[in-house]
C-alpha atoms as a PDB file:
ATOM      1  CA  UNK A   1      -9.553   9.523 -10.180  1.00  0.00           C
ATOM      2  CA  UNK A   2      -6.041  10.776 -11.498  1.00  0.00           C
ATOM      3  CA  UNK A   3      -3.388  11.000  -8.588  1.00  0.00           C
ATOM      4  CA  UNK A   4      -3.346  15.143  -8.822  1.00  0.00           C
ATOM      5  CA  UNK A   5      -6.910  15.016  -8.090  1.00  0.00           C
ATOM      6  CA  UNK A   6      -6.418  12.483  -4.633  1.00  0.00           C
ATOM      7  CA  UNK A   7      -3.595  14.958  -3.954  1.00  0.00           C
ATOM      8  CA  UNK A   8      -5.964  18.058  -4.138  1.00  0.00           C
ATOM      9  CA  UNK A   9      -8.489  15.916  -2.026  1.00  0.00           C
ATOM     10  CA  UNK A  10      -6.431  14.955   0.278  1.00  0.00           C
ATOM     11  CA  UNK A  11      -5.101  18.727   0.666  1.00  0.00           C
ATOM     12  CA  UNK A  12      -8.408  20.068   1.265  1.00  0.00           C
ATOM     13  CA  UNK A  13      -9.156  17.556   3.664  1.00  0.00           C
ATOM     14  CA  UNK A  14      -5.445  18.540   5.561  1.00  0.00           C
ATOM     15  CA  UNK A  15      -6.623  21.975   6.075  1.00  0.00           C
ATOM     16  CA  UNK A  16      -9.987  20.774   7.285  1.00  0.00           C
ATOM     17  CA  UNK A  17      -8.836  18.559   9.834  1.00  0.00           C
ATOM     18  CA  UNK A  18      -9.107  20.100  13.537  1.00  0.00           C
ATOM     19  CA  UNK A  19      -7.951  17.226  15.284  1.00  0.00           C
ATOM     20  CA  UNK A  20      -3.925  16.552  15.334  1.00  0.00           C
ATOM     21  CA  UNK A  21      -4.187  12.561  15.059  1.00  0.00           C
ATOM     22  CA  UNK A  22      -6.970  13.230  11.869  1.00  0.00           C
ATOM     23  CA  UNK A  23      -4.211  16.117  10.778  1.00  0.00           C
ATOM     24  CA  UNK A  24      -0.940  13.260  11.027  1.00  0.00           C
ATOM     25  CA  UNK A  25      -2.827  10.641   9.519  1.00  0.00           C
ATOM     26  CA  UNK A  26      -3.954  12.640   6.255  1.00  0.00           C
ATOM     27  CA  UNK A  27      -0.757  13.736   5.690  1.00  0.00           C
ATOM     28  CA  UNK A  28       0.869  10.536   5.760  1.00  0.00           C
ATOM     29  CA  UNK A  29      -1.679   9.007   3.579  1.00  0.00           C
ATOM     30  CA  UNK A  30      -0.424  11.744   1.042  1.00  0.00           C
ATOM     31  CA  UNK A  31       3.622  10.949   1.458  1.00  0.00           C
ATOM     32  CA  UNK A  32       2.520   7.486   1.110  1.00  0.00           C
ATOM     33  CA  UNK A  33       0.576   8.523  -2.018  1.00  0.00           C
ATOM     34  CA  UNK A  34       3.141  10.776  -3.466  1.00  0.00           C
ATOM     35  CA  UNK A  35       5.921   7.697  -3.041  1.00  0.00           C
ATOM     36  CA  UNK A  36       3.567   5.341  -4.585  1.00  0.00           C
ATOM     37  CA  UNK A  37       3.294   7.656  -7.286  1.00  0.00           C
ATOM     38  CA  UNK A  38       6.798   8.015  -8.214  1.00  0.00           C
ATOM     39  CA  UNK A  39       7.637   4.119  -7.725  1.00  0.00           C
ATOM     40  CA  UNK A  40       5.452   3.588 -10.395  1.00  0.00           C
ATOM     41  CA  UNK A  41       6.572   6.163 -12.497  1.00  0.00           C
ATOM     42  CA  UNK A  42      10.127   4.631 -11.874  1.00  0.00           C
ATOM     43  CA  UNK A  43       8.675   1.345 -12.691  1.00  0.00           C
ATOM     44  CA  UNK A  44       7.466   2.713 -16.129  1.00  0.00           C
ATOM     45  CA  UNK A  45      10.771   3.721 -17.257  1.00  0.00           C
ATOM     46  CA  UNK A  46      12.173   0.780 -15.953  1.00  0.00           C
ATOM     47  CA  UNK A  47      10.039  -1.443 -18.182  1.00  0.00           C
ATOM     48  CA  UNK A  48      10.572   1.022 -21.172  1.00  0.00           C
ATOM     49  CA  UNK A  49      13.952   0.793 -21.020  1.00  0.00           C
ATOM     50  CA  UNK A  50      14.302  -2.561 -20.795  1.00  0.00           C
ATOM     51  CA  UNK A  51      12.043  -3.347 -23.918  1.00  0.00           C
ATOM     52  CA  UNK A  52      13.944  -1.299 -25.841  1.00  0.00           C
ATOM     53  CA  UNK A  53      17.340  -2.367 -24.701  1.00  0.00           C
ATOM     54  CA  UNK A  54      19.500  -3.774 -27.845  1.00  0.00           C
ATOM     55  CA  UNK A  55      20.635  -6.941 -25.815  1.00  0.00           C
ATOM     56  CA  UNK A  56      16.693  -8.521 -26.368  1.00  0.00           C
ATOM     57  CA  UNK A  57      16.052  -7.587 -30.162  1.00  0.00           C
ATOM     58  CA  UNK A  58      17.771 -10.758 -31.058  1.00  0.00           C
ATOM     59  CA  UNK A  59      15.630 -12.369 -28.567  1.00  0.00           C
END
């Protein structure tokens, strides 16, 4: 399941949810999943840049 698809899950179930604490939780779970989200696409261009960084050709 691609992370836009657990977003539009997760937003369905936000505007299902009648209870507060059921409410709180879900939308945590989706800041959590939305940080996760972009750490990893930091830590992608992380490792790209440091494969292609001129200091390890010689390497």
């Amino acid at each position: 399941m691609e992370i836009i698809e657990k977003i539009q899950l997760l937003d369905a179930w936000i505007s299902e949810a009648k209870d507060y604490k059921e409410r709180a939780l879900l939308v945590a779970a989706k800041t959590l999943l939305l940080e996760q989200a972009k750490r990893i696409e930091q830590t992608h261009g992380e490792l790209d840049g440091r494969m292609w960084s001129p200091e390890n050709w010689a390497k």
